[in-house]
PDB file of N, CA and C in Angstrom:
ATOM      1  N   UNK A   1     -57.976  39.538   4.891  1.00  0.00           N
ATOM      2  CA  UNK A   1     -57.117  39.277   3.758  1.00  0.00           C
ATOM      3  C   UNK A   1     -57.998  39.067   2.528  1.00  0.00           C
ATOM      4  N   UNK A   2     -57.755  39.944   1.074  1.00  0.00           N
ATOM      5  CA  UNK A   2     -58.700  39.833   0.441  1.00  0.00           C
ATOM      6  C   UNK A   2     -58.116  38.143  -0.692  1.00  0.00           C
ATOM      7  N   UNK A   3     -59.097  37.969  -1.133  1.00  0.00           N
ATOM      8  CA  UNK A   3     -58.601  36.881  -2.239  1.00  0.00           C
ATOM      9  C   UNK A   3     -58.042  36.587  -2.867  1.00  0.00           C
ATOM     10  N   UNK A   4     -57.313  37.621  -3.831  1.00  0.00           N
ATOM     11  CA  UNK A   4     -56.290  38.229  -4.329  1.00  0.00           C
ATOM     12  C   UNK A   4     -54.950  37.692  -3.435  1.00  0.00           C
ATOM     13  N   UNK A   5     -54.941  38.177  -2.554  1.00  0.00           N
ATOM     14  CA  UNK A   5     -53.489  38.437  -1.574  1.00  0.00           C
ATOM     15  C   UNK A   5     -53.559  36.592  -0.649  1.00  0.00           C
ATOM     16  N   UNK A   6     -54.581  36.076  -0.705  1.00  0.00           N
ATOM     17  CA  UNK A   6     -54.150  34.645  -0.381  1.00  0.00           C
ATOM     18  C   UNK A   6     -53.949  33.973  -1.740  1.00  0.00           C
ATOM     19  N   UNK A   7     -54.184  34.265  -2.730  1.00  0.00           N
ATOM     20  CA  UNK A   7     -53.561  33.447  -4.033  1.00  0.00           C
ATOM     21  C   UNK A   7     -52.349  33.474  -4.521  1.00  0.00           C
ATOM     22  N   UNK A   8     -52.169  34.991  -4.201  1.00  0.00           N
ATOM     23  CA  UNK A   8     -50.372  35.548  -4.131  1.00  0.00           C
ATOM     24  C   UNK A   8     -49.601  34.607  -3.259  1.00  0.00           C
ATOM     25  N   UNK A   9     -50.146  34.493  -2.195  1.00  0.00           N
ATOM     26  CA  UNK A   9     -49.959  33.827  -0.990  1.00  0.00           C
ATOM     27  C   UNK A   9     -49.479  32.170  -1.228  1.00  0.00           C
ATOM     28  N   UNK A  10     -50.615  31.631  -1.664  1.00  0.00           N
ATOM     29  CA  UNK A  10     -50.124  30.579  -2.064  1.00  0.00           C
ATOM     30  C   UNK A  10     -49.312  30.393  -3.203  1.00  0.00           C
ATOM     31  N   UNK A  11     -49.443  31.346  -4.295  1.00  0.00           N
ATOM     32  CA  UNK A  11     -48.414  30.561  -5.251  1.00  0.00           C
ATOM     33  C   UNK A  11     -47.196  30.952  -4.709  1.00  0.00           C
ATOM     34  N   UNK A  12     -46.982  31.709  -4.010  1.00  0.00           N
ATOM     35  CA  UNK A  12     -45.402  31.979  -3.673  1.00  0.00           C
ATOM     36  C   UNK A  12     -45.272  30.561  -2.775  1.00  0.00           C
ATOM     37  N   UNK A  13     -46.038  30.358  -1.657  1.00  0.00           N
ATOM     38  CA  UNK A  13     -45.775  29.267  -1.346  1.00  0.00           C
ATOM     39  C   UNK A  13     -45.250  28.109  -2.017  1.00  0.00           C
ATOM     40  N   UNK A  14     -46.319  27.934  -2.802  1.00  0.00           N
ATOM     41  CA  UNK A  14     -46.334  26.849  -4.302  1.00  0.00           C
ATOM     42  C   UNK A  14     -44.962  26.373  -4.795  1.00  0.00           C
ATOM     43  N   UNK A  15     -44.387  28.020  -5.085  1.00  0.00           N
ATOM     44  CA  UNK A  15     -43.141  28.599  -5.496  1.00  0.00           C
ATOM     45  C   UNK A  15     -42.068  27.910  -4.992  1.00  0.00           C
ATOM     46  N   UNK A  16     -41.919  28.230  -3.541  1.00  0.00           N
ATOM     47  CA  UNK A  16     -41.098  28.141  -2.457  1.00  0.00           C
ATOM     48  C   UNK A  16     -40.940  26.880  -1.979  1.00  0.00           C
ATOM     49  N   UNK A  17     -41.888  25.987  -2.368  1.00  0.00           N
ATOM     50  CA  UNK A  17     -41.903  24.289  -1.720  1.00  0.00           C
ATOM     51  C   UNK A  17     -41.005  23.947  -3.154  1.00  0.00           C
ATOM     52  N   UNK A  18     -41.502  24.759  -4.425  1.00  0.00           N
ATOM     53  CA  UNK A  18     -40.691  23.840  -5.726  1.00  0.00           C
ATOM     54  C   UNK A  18     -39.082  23.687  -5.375  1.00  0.00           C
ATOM     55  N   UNK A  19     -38.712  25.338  -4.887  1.00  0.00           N
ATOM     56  CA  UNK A  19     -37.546  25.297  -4.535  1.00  0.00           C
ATOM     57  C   UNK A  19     -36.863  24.365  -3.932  1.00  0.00           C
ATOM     58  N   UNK A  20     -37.719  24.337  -2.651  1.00  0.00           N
ATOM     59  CA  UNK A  20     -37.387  23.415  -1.458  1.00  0.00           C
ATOM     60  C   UNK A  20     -37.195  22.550  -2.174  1.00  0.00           C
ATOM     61  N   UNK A  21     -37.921  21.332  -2.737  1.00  0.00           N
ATOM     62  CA  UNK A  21     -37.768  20.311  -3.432  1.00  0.00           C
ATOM     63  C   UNK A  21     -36.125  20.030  -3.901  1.00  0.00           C
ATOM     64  N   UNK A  22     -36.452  20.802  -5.236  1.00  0.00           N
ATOM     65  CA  UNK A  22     -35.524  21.021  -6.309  1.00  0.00           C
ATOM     66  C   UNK A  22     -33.688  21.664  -5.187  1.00  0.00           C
ATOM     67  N   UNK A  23     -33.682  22.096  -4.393  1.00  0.00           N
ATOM     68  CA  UNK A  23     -32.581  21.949  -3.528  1.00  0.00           C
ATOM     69  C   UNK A  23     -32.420  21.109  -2.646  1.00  0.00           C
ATOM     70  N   UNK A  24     -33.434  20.146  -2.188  1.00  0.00           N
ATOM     71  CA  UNK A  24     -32.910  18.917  -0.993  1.00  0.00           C
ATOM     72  C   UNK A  24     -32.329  18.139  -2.442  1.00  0.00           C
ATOM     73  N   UNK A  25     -32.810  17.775  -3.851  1.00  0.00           N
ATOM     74  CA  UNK A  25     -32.134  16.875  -4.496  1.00  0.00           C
ATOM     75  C   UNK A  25     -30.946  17.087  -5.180  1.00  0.00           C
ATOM     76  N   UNK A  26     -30.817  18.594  -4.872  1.00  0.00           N
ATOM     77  CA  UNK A  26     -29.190  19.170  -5.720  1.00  0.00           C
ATOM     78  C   UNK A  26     -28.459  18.879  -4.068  1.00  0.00           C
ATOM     79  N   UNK A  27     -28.367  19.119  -2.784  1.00  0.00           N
ATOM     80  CA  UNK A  27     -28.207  18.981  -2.005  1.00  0.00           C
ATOM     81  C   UNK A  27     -27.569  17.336  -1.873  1.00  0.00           C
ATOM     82  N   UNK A  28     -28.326  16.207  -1.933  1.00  0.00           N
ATOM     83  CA  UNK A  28     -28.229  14.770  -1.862  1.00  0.00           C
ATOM     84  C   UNK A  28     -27.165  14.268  -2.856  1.00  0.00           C
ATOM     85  N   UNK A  29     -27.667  15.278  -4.391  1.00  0.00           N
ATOM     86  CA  UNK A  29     -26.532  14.408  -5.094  1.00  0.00           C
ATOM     87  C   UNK A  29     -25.051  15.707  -4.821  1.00  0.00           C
ATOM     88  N   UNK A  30     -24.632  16.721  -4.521  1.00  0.00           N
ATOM     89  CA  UNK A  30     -23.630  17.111  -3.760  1.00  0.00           C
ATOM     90  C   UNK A  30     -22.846  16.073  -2.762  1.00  0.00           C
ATOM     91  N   UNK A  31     -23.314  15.723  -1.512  1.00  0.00           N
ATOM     92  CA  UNK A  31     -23.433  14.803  -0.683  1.00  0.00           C
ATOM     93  C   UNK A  31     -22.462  13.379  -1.254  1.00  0.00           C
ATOM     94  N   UNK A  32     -23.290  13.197  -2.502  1.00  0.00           N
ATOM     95  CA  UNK A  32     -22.681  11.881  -2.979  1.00  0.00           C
ATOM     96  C   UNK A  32     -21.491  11.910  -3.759  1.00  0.00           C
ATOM     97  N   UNK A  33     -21.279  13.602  -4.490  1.00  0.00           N
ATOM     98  CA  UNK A  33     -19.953  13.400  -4.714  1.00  0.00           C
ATOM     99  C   UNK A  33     -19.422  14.116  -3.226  1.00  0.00           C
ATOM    100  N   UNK A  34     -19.464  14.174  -2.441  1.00  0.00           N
ATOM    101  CA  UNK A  34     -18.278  14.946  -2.141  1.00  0.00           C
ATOM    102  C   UNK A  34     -18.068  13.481  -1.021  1.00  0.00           C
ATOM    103  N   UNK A  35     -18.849  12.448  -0.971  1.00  0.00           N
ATOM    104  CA  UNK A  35     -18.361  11.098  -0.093  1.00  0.00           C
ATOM    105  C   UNK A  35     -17.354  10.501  -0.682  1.00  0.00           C
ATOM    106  N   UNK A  36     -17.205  10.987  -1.901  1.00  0.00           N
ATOM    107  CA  UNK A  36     -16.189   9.947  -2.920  1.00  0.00           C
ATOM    108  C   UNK A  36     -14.763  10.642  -2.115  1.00  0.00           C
ATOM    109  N   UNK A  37     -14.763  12.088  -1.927  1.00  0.00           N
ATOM    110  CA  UNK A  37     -13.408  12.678  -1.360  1.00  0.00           C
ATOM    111  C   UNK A  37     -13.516  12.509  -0.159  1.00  0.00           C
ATOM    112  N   UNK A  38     -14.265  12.260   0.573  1.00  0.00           N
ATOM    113  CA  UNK A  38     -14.320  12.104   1.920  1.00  0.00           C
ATOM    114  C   UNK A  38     -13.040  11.307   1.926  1.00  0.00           C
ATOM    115  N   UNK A  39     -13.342  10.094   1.442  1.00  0.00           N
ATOM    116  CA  UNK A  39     -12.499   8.574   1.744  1.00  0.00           C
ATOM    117  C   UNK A  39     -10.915   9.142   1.804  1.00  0.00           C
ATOM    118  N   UNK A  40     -10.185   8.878   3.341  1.00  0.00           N
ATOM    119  CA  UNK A  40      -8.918   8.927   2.845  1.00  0.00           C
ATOM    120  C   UNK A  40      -8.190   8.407   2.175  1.00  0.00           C
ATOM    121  N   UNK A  41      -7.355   8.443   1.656  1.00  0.00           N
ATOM    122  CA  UNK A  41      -6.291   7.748   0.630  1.00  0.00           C
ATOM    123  C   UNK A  41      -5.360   6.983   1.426  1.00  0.00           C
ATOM    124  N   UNK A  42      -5.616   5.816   1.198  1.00  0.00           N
ATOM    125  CA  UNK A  42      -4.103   4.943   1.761  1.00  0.00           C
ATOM    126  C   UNK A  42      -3.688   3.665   0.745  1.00  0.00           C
ATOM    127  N   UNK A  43      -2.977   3.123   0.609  1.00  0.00           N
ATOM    128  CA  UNK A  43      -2.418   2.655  -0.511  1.00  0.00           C
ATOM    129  C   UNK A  43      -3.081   1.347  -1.444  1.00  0.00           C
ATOM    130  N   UNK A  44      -4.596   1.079  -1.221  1.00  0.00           N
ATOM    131  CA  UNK A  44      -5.118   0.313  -1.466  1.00  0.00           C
ATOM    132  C   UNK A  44      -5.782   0.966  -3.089  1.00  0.00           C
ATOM    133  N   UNK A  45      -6.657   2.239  -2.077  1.00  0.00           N
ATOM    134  CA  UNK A  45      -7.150   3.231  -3.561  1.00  0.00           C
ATOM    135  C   UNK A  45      -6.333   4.317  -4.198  1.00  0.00           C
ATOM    136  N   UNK A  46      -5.155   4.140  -3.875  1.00  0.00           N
ATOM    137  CA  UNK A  46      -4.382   5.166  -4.531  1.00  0.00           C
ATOM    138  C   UNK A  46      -2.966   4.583  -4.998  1.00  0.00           C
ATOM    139  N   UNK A  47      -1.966   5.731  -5.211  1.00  0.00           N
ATOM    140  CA  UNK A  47      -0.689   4.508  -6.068  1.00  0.00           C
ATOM    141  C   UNK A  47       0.504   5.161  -4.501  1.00  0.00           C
ATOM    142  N   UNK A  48      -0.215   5.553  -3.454  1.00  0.00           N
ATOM    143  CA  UNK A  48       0.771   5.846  -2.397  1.00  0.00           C
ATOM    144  C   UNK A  48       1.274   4.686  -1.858  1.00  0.00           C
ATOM    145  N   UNK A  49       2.510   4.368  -1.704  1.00  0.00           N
ATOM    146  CA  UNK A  49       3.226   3.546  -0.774  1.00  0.00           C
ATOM    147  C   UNK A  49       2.709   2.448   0.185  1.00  0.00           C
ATOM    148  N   UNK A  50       2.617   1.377   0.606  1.00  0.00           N
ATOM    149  CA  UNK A  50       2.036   1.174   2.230  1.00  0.00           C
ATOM    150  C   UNK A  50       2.289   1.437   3.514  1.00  0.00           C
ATOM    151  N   UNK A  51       3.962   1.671   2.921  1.00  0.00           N
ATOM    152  CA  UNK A  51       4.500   2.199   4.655  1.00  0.00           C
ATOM    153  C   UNK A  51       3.963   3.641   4.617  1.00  0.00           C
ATOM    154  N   UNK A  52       3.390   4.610   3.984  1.00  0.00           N
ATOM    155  CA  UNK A  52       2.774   5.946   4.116  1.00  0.00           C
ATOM    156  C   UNK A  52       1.685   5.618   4.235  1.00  0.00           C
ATOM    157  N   UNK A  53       0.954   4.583   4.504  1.00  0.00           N
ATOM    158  CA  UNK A  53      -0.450   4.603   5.409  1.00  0.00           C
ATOM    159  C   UNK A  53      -0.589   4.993   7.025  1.00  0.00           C
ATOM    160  N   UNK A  54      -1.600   6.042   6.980  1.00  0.00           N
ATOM    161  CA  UNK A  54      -1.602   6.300   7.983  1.00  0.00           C
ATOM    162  C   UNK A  54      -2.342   5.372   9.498  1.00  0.00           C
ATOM    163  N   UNK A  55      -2.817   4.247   9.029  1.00  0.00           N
ATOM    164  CA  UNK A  55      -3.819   3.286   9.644  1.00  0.00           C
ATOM    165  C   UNK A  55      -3.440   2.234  10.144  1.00  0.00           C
ATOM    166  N   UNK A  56      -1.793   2.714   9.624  1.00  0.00           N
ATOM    167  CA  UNK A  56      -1.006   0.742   9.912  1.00  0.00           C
ATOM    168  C   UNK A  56      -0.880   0.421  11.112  1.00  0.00           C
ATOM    169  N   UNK A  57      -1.210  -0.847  11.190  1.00  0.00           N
ATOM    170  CA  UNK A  57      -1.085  -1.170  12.743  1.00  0.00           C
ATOM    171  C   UNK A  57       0.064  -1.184  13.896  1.00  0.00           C
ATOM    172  N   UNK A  58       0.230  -0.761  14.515  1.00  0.00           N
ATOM    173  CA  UNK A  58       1.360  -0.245  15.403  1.00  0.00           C
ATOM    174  C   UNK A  58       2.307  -1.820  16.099  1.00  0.00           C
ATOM    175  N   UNK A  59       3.135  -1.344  15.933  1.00  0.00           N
ATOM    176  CA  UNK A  59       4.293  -2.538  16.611  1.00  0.00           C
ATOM    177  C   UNK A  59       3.892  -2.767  17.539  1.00  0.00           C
ATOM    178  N   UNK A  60       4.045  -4.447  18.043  1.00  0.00           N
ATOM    179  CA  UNK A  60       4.114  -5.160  18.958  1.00  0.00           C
ATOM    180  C   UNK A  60       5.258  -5.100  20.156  1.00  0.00           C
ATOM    181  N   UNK A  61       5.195  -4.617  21.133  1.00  0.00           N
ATOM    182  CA  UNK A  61       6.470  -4.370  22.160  1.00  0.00           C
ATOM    183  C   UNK A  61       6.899  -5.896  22.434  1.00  0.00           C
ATOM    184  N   UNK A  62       8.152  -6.223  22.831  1.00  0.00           N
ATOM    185  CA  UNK A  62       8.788  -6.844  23.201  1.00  0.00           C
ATOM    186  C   UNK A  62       8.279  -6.899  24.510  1.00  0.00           C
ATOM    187  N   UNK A  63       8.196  -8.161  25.865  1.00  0.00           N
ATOM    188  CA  UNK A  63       7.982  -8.210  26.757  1.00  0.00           C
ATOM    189  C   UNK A  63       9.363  -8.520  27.494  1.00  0.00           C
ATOM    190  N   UNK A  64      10.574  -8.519  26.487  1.00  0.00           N
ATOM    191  CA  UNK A  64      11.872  -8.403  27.056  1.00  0.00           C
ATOM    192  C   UNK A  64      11.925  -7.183  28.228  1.00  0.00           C
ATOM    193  N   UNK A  65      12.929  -7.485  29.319  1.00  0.00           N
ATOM    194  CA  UNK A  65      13.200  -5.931  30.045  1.00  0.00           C
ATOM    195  C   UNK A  65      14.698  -5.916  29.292  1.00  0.00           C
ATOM    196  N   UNK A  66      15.013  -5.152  29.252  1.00  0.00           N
ATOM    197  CA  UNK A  66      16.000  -3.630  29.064  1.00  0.00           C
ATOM    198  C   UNK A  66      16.874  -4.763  30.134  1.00  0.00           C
ATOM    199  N   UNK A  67      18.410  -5.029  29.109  1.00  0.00           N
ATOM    200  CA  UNK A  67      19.656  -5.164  30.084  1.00  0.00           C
ATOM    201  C   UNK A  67      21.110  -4.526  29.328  1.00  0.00           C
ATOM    202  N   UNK A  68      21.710  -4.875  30.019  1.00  0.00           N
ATOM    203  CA  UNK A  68      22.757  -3.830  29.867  1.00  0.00           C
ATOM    204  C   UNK A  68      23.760  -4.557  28.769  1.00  0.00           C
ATOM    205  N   UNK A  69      23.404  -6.046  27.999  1.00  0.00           N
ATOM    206  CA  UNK A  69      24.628  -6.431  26.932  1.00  0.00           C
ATOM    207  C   UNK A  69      24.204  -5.872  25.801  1.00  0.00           C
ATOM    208  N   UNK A  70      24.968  -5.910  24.970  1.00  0.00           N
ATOM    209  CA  UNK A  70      24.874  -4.981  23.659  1.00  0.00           C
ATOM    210  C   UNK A  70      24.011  -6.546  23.036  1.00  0.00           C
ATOM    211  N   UNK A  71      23.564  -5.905  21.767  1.00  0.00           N
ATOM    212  CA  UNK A  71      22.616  -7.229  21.062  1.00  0.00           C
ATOM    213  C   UNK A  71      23.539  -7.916  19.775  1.00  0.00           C
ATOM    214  N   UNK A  72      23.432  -9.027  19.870  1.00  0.00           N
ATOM    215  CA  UNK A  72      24.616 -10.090  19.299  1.00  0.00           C
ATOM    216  C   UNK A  72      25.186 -10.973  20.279  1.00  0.00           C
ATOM    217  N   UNK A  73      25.927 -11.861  19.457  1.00  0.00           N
ATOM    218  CA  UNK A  73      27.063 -12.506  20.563  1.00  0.00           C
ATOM    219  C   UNK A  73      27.989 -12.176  21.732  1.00  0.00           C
ATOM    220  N   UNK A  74      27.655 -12.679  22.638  1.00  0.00           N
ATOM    221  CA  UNK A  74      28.399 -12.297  24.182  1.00  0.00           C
ATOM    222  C   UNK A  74      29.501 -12.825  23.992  1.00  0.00           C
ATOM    223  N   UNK A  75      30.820 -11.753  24.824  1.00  0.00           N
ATOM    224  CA  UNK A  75      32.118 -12.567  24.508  1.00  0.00           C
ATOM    225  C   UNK A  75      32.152 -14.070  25.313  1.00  0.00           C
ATOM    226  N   UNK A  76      33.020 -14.767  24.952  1.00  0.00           N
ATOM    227  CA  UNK A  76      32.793 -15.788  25.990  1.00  0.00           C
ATOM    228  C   UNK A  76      31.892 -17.164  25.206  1.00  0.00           C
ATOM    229  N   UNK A  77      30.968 -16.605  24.402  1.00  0.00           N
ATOM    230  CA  UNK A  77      30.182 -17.674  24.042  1.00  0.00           C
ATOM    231  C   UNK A  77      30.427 -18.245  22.325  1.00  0.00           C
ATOM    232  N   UNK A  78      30.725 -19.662  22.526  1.00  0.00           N
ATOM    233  CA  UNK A  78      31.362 -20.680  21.588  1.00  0.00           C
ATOM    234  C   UNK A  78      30.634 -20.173  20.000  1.00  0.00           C
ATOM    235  N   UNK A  79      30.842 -20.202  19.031  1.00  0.00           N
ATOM    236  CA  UNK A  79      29.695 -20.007  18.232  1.00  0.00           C
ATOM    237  C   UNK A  79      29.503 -21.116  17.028  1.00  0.00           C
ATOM    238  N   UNK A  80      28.851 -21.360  16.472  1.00  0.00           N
ATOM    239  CA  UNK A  80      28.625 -22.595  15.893  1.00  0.00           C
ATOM    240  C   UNK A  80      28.309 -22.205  13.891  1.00  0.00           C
ATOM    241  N   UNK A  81      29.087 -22.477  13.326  1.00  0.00           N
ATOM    242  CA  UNK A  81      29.118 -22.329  12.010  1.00  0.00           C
ATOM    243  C   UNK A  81      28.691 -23.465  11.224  1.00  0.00           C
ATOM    244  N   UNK A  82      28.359 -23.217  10.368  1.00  0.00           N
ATOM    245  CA  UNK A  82      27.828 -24.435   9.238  1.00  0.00           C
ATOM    246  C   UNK A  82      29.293 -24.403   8.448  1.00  0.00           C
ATOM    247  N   UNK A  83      29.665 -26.078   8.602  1.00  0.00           N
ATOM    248  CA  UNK A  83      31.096 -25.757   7.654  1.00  0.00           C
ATOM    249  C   UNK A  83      30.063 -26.640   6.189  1.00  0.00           C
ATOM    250  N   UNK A  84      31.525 -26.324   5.389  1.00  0.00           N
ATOM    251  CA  UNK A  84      31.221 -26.456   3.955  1.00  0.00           C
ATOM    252  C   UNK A  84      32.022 -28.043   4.010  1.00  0.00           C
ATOM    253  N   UNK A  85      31.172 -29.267   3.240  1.00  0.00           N
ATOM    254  CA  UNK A  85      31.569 -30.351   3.106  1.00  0.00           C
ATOM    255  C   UNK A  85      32.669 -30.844   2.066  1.00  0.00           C
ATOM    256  N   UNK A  86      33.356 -32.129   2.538  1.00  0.00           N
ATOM    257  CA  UNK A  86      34.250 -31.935   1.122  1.00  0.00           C
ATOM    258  C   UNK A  86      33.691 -32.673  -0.121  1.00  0.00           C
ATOM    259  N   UNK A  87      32.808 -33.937   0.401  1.00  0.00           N
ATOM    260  CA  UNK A  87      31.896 -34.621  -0.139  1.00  0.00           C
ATOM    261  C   UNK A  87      30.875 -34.090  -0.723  1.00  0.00           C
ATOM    262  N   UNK A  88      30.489 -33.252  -2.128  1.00  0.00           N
ATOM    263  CA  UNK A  88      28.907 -32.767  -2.333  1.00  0.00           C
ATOM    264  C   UNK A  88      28.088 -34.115  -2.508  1.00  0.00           C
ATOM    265  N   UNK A  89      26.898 -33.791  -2.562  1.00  0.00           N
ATOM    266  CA  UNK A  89      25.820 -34.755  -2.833  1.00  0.00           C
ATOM    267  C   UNK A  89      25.800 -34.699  -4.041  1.00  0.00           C
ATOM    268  N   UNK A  90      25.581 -33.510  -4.875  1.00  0.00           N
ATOM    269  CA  UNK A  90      25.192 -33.032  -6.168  1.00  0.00           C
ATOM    270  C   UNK A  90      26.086 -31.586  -6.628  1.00  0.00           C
ATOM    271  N   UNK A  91      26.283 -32.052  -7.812  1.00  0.00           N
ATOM    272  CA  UNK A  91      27.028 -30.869  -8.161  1.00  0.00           C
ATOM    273  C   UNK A  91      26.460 -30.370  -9.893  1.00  0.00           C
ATOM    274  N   UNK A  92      25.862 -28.894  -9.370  1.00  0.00           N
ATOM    275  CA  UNK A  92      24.862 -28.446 -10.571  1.00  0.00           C
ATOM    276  C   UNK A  92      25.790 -27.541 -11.043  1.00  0.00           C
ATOM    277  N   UNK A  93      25.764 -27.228 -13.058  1.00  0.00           N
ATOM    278  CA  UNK A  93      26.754 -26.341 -13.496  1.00  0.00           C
ATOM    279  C   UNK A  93      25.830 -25.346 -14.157  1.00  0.00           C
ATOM    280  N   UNK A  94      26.055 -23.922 -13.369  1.00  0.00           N
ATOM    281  CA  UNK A  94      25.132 -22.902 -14.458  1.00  0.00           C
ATOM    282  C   UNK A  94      26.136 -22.337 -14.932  1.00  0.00           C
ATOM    283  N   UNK A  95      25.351 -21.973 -16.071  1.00  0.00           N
ATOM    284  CA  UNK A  95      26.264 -21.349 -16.709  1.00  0.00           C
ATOM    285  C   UNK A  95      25.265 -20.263 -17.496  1.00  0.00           C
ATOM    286  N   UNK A  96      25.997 -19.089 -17.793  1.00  0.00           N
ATOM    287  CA  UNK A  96      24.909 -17.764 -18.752  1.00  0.00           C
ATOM    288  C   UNK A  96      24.101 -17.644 -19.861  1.00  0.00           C
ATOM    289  N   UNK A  97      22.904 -17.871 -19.692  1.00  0.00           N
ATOM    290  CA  UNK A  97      22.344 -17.944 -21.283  1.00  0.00           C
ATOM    291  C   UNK A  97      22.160 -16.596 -21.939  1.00  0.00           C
ATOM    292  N   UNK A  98      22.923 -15.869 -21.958  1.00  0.00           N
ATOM    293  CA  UNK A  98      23.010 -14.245 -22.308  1.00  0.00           C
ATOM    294  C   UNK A  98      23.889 -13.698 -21.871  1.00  0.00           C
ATOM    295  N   UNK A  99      24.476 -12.816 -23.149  1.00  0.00           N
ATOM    296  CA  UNK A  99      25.805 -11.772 -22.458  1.00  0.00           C
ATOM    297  C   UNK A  99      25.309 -10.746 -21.834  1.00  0.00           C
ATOM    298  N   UNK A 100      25.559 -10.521 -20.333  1.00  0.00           N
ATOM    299  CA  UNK A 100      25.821  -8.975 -19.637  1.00  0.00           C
ATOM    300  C   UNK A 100      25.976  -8.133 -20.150  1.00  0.00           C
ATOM    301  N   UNK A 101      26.348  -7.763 -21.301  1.00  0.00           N
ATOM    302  CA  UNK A 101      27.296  -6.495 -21.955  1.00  0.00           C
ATOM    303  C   UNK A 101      26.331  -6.511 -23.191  1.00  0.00           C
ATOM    304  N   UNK A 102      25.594  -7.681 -24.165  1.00  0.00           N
ATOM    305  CA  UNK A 102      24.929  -6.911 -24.878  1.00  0.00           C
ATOM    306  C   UNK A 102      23.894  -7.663 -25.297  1.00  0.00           C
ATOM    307  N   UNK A 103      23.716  -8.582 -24.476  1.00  0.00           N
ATOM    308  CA  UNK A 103      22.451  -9.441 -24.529  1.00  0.00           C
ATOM    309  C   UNK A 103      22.322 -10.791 -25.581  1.00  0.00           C
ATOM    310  N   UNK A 104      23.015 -10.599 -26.003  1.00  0.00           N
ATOM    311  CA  UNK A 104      22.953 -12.150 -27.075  1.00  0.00           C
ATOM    312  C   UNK A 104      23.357 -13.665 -26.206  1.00  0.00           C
ATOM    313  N   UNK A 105      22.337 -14.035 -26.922  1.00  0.00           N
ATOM    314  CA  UNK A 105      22.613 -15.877 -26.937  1.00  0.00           C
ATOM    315  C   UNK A 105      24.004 -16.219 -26.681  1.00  0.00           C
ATOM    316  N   UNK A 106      24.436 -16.600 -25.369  1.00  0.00           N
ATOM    317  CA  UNK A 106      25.518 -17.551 -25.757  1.00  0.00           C
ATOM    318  C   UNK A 106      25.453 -18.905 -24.506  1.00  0.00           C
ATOM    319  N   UNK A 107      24.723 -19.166 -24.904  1.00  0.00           N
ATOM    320  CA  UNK A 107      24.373 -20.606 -24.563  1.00  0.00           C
ATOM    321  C   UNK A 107      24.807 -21.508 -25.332  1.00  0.00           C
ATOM    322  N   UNK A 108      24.874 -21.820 -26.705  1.00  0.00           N
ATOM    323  CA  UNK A 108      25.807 -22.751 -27.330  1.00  0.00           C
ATOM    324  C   UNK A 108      27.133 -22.431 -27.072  1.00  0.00           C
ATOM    325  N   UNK A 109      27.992 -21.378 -26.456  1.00  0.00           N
ATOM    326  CA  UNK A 109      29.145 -21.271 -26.733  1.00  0.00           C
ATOM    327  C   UNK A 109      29.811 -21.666 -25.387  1.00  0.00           C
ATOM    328  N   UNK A 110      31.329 -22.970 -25.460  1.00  0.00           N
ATOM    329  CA  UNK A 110      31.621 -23.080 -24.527  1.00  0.00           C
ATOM    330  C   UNK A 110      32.047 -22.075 -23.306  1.00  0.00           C
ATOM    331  N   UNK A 111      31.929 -22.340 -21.928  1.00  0.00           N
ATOM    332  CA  UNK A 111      32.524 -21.471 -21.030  1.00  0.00           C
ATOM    333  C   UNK A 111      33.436 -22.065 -19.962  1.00  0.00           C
ATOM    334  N   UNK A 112      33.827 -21.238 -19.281  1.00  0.00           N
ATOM    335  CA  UNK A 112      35.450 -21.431 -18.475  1.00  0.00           C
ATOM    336  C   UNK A 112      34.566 -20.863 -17.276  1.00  0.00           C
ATOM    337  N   UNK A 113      35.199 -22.108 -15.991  1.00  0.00           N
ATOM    338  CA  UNK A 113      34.538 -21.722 -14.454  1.00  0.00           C
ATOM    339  C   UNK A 113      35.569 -20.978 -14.024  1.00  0.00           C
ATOM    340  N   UNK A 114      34.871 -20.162 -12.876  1.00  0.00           N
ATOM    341  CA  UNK A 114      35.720 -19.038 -12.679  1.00  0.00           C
ATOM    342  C   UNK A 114      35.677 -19.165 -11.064  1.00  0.00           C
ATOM    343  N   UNK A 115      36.242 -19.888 -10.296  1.00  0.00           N
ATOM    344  CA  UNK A 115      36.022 -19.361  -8.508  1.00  0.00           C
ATOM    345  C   UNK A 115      36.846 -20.340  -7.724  1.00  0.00           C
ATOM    346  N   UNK A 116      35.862 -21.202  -7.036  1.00  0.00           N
ATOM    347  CA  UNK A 116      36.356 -22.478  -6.196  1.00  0.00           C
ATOM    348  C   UNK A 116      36.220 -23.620  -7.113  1.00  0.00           C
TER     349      UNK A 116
END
């Protein structure tokens, strides 16, 4: 090999490592954007829903078995209501500080109860 043709030799080499170089660091920063899309989207980094996460943790089964009454009250069984007293403890009066219909003040203006 004359002298000539190993100098060729090396600068192409020379050449060829710059490359190398100069593409592992276009390479790395590629890499770093495309980790940003990697990340899936679930409703923490994005404006999607939470029930459209795909990660949510799955329901807890019941260790009930499976019977044959429908779910609610069984006929037969007494049921127990909260009655309403005739005695209150306290008796609070609201009344509207704004009209429904077009928004003004009427809090100074007397009002009329309307129910029980």
């Amino acid at each position: 090999m004359k002298i000539s043709d190993q100098i060729i030799t090396e600068s192409i080499i020379m050449m060829q490592a710059q490359v190398i170089t100069h593409l592992i660091k276009k390479i790395d920063v590629l890499e770093n954007e495309f980790a940003i899309y990697k990340t899936r989207k679930d409703s923490d980094n994005s404006s999607m829903p939470p029930s459209k996460d795909e990660n949510k943790p799955s329901r807890t089964k019941s260790l009930r078995e499976k019977s044959n009454r429908k779910a609610g009250g069984q006929p037969g069984h007494e049921g127990k209501t909260l009655e309403m007293t005739d005695a209150s403890d306290e008796i609070i009066e609201h009344c509207a500080c704004f009209c429904l219909g077009c928004g003004k003040d009427v809090s100074d203006f007397p009002f009329e109860f309307f129910g029980k």
